[in-house]
PDB file of N, CA and C in Angstrom:
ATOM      1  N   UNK A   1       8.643 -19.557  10.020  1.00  0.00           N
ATOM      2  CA  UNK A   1       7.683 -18.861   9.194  1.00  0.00           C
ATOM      3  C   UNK A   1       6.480 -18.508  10.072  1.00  0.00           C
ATOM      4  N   UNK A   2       5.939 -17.117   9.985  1.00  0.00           N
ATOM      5  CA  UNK A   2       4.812 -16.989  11.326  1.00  0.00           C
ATOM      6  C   UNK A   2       3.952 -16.538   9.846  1.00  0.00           C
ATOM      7  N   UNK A   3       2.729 -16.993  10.176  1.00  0.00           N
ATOM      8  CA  UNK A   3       1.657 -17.163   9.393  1.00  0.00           C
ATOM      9  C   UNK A   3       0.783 -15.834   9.004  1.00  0.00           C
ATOM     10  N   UNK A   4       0.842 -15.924  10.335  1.00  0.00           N
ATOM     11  CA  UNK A   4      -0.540 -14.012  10.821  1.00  0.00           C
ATOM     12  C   UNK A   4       0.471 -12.942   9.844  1.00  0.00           C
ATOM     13  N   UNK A   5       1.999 -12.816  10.458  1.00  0.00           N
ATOM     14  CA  UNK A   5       2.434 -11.483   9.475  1.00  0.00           C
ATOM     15  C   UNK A   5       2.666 -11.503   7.666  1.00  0.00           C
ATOM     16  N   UNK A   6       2.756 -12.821   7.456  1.00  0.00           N
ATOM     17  CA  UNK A   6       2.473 -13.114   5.901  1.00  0.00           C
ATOM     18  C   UNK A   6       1.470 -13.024   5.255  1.00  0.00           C
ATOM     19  N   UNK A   7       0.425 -12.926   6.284  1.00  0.00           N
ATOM     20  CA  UNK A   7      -1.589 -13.333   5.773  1.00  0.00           C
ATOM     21  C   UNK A   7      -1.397 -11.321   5.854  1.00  0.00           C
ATOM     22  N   UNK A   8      -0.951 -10.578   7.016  1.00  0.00           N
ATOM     23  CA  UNK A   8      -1.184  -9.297   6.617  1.00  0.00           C
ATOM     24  C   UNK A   8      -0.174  -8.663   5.762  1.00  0.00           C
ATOM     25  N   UNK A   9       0.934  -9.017   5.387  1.00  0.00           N
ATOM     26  CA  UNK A   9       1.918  -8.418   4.523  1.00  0.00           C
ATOM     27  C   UNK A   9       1.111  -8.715   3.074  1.00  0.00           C
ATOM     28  N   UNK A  10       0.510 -10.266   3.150  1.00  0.00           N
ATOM     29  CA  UNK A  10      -0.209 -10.490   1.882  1.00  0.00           C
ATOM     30  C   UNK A  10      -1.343  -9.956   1.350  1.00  0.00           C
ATOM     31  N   UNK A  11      -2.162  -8.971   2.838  1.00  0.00           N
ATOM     32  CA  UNK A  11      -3.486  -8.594   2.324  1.00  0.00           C
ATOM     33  C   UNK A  11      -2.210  -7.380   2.272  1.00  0.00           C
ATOM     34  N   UNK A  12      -1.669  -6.645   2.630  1.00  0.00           N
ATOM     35  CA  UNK A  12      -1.378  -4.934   1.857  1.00  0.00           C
ATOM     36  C   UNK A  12      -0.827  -4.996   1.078  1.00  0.00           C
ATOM     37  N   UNK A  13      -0.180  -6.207   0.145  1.00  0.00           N
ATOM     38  CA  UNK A  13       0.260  -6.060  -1.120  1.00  0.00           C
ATOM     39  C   UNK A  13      -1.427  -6.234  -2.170  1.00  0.00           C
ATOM     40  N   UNK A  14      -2.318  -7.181  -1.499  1.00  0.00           N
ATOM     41  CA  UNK A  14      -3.889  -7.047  -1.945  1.00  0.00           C
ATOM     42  C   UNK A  14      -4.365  -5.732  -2.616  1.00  0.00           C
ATOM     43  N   UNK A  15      -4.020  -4.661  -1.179  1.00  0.00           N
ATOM     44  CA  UNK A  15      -4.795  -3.346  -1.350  1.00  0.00           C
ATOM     45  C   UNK A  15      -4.219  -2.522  -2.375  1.00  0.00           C
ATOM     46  N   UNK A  16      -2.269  -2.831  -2.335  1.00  0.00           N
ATOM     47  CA  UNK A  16      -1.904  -2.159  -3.587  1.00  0.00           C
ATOM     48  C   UNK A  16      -2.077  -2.219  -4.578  1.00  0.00           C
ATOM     49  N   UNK A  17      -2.148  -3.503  -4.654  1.00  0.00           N
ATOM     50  CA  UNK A  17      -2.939  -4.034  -6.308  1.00  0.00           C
ATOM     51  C   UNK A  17      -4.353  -3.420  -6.680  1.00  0.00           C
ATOM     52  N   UNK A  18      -5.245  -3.324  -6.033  1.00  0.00           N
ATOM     53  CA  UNK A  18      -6.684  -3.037  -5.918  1.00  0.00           C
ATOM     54  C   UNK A  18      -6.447  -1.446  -6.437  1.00  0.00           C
ATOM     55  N   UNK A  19      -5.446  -0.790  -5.648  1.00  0.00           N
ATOM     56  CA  UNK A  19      -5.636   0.754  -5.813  1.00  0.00           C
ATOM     57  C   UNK A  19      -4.820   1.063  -6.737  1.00  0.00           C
ATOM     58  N   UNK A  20      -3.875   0.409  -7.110  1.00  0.00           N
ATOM     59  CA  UNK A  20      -3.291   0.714  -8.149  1.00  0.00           C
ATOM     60  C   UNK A  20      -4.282   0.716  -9.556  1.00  0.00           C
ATOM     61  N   UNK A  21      -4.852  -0.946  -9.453  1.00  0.00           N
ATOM     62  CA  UNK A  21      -5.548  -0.638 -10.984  1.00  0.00           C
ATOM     63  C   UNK A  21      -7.033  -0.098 -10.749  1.00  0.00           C
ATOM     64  N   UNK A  22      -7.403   0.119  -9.732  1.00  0.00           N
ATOM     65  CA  UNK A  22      -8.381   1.474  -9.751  1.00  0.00           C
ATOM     66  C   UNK A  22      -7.775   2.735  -9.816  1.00  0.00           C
ATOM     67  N   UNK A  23      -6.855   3.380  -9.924  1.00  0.00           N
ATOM     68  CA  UNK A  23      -6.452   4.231 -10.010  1.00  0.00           C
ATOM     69  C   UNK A  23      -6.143   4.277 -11.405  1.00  0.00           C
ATOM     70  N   UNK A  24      -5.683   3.109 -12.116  1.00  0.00           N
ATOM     71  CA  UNK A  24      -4.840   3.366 -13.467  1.00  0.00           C
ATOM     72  C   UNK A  24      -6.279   3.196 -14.578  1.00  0.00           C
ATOM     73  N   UNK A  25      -7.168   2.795 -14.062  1.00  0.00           N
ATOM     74  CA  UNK A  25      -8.926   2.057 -14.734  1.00  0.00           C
ATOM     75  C   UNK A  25      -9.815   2.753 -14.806  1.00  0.00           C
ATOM     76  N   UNK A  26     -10.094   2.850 -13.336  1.00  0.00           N
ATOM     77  CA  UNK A  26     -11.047   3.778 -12.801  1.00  0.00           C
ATOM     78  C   UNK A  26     -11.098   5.137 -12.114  1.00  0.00           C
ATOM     79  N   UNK A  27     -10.128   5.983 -12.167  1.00  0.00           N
ATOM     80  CA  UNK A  27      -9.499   7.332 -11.502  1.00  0.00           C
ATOM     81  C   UNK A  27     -10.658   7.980 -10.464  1.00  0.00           C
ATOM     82  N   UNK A  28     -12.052   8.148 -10.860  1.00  0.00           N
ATOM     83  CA  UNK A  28     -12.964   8.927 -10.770  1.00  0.00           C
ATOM     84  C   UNK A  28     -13.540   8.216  -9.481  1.00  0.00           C
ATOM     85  N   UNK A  29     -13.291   7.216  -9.310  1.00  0.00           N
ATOM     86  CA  UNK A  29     -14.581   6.190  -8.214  1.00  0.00           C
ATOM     87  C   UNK A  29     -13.293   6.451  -7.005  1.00  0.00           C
ATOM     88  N   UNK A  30     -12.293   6.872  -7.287  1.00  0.00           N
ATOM     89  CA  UNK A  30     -11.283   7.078  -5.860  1.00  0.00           C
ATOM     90  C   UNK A  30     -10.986   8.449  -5.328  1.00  0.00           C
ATOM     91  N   UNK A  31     -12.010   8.520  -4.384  1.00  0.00           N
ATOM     92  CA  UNK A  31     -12.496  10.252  -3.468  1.00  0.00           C
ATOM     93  C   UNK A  31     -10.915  11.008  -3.127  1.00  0.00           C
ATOM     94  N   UNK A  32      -9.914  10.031  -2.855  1.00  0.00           N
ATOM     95  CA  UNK A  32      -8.653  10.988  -2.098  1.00  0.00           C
ATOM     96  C   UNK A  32      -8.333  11.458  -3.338  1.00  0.00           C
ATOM     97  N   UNK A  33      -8.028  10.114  -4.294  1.00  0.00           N
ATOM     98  CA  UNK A  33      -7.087  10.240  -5.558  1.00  0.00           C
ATOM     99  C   UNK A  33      -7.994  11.676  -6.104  1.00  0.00           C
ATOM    100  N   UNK A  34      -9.060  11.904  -6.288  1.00  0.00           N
ATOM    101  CA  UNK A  34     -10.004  13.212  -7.289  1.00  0.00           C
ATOM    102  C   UNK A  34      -9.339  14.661  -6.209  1.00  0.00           C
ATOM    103  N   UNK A  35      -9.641  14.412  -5.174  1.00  0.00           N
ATOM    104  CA  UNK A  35      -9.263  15.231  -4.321  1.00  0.00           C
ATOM    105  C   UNK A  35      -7.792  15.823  -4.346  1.00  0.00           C
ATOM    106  N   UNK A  36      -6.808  14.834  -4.309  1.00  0.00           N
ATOM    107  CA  UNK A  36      -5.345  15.214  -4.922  1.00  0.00           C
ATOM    108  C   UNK A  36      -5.159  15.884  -6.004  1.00  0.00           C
ATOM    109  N   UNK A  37      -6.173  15.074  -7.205  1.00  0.00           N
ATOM    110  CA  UNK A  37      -5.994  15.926  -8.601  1.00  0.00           C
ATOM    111  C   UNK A  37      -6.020  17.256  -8.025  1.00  0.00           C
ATOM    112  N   UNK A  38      -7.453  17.585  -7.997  1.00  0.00           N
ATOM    113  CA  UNK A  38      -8.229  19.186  -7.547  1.00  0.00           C
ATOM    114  C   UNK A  38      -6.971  20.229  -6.816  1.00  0.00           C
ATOM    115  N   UNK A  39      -6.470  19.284  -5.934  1.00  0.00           N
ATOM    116  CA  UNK A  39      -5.592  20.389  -4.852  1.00  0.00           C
ATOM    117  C   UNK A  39      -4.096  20.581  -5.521  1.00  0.00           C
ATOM    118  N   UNK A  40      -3.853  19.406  -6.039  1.00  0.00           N
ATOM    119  CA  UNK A  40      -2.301  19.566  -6.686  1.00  0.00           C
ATOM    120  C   UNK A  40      -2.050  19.788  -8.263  1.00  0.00           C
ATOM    121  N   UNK A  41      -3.080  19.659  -8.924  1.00  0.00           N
ATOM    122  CA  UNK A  41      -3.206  19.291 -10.452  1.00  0.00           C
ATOM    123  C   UNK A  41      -2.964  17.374 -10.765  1.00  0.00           C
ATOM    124  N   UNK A  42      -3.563  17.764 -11.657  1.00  0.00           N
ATOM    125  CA  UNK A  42      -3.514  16.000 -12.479  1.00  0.00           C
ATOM    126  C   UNK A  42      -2.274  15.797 -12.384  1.00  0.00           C
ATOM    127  N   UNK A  43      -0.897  16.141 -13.133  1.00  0.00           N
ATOM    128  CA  UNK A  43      -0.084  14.959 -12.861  1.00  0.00           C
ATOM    129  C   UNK A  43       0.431  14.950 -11.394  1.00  0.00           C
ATOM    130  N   UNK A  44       0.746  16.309 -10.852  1.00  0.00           N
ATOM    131  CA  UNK A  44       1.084  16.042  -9.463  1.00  0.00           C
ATOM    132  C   UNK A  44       0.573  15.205  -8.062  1.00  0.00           C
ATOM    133  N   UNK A  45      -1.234  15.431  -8.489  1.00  0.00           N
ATOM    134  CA  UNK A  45      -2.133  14.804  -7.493  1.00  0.00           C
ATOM    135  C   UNK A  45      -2.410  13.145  -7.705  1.00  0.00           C
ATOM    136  N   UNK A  46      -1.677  12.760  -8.634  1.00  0.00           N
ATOM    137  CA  UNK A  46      -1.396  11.805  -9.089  1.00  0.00           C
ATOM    138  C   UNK A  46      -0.257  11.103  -8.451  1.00  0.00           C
ATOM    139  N   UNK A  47       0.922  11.674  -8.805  1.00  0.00           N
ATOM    140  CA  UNK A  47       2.059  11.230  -8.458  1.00  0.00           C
ATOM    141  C   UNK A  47       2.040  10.700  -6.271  1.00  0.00           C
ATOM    142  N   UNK A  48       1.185  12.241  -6.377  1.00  0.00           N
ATOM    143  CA  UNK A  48       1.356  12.386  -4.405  1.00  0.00           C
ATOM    144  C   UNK A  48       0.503  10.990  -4.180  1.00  0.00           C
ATOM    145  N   UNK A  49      -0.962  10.762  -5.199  1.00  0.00           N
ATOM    146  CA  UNK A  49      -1.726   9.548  -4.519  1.00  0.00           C
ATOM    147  C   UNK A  49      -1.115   8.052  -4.774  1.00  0.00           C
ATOM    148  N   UNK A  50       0.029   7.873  -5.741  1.00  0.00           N
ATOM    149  CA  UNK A  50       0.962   7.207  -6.189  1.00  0.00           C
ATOM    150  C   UNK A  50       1.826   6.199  -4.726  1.00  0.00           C
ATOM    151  N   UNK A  51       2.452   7.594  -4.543  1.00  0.00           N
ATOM    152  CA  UNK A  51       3.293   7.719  -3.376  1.00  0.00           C
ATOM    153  C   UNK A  51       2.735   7.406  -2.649  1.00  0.00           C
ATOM    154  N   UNK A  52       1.548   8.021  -1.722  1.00  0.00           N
ATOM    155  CA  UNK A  52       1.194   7.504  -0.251  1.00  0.00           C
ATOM    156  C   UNK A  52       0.280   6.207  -0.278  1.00  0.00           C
ATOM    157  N   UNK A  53      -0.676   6.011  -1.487  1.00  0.00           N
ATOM    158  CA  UNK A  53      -1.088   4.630  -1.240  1.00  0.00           C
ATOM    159  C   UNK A  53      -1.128   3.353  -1.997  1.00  0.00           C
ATOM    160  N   UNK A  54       0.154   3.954  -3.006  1.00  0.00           N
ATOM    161  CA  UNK A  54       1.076   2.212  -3.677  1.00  0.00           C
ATOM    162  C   UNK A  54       2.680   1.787  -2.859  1.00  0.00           C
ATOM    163  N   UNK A  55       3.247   3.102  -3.305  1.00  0.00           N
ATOM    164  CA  UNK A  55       4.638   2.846  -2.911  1.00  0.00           C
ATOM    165  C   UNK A  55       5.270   2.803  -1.426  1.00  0.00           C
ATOM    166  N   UNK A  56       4.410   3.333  -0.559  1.00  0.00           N
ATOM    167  CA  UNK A  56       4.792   3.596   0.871  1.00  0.00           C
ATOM    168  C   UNK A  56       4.271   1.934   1.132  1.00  0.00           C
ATOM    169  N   UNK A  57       2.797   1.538   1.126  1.00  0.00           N
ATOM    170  CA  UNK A  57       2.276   0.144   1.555  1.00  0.00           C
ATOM    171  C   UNK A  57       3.111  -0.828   0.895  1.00  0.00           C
ATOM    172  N   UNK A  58       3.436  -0.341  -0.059  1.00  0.00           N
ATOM    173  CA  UNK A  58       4.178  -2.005  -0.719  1.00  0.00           C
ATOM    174  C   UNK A  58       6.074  -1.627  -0.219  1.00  0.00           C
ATOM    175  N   UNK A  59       6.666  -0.706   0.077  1.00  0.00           N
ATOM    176  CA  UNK A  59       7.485  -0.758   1.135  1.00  0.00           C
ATOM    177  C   UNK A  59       7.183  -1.916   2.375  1.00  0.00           C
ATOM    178  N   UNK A  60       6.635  -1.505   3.088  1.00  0.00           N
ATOM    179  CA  UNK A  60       5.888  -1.444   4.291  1.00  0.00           C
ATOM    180  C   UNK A  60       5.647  -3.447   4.461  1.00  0.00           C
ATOM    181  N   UNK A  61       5.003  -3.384   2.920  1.00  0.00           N
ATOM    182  CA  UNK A  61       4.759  -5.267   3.056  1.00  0.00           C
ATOM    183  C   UNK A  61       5.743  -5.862   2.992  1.00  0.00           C
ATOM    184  N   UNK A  62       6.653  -5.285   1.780  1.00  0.00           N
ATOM    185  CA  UNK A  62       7.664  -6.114   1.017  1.00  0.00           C
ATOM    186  C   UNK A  62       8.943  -6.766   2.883  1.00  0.00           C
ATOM    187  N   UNK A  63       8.756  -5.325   3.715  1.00  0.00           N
ATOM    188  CA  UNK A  63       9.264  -5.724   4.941  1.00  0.00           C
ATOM    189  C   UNK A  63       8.375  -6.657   6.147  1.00  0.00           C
ATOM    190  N   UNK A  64       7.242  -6.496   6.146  1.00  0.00           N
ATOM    191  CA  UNK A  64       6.415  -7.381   6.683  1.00  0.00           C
ATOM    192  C   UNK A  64       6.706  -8.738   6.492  1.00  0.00           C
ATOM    193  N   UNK A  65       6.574  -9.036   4.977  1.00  0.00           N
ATOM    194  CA  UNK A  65       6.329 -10.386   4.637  1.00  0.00           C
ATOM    195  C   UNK A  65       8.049 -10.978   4.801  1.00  0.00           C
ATOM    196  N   UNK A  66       8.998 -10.083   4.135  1.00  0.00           N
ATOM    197  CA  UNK A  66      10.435 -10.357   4.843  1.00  0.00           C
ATOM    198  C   UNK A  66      10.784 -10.857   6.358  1.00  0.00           C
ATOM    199  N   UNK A  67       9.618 -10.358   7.461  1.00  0.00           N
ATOM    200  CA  UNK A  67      10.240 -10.350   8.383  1.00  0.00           C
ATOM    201  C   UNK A  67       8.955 -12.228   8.997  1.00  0.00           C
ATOM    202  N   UNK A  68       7.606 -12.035   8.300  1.00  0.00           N
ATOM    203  CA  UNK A  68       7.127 -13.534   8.425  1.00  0.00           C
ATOM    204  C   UNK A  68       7.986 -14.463   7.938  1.00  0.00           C
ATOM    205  N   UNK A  69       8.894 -14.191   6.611  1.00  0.00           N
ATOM    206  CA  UNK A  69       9.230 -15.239   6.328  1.00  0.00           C
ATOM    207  C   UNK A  69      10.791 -16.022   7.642  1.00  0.00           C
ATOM    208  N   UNK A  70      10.967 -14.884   8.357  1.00  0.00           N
ATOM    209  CA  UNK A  70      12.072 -14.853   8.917  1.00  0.00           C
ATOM    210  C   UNK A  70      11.513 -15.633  10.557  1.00  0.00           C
ATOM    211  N   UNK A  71      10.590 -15.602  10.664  1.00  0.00           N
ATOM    212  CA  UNK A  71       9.318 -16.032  11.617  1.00  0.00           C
ATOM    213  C   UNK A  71       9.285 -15.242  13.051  1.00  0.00           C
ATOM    214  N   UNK A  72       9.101 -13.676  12.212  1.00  0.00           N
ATOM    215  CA  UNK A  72       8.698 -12.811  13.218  1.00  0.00           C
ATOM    216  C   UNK A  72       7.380 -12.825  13.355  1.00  0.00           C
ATOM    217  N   UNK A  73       6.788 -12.613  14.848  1.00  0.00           N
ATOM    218  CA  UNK A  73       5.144 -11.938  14.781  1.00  0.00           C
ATOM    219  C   UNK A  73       5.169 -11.018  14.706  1.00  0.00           C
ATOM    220  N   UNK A  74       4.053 -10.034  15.083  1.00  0.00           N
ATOM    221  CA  UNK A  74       3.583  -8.621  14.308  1.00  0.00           C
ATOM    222  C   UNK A  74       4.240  -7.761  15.350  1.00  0.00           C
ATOM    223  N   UNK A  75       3.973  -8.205  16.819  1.00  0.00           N
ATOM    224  CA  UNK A  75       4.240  -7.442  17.445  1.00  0.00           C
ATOM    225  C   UNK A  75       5.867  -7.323  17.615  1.00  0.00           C
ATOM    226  N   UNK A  76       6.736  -8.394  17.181  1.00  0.00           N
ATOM    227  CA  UNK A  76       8.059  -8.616  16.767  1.00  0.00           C
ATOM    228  C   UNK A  76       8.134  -7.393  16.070  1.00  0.00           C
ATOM    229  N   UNK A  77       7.613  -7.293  15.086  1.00  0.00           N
ATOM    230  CA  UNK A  77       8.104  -6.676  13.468  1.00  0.00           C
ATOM    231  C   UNK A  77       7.740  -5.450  13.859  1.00  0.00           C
ATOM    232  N   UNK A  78       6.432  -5.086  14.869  1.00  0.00           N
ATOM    233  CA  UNK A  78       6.566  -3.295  14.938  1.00  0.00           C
ATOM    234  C   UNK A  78       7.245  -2.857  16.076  1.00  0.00           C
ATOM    235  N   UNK A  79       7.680  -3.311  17.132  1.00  0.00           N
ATOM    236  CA  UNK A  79       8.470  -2.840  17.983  1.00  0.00           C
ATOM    237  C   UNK A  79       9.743  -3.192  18.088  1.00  0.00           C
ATOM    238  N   UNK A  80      10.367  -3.979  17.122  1.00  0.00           N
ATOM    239  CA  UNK A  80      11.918  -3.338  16.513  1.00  0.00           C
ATOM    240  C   UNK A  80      12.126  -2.395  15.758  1.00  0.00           C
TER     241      UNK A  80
END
């Protein structure tokens, strides 16, 4: 079990949580997410801010923290 890639797999599942329910709460206080609306429309600029900063990061951890629990380090886990 390596510690460091679980402490960061654990803070970007953090940030998804954070942006998710600011996004689902608070829409207006998140500059990209308003910005997406504006350029794509509401449900689309939605969906796109969805995609790049819930579902891509929590990909991204769900393999991180897979690969701490496996007791890779970081630099293990990004240069395979």
């Amino acid at each position: 079990m390596q510690y460091t890639t679980l402490a960061l797999g654990s803070a970007i599942v953090l940030y998804v949580l954070y942006t998710l329910v600011m996004t689902l709460r608070k829409p207006d206080e998140l500059i990209k997410l308003k910005y997406m609306r504006s350029k794509f429309g509401q449900r689309n600029g939605t969906t796109v801010h969805t995609i790049v900063y819930v579902l891509i990061p929590l990909i991204f951890a769900y393999f991180m923290l897979s690969a701490g629990f496996r007791g890779e380090t970081i630099t293990q886990f990004i240069t395979q």
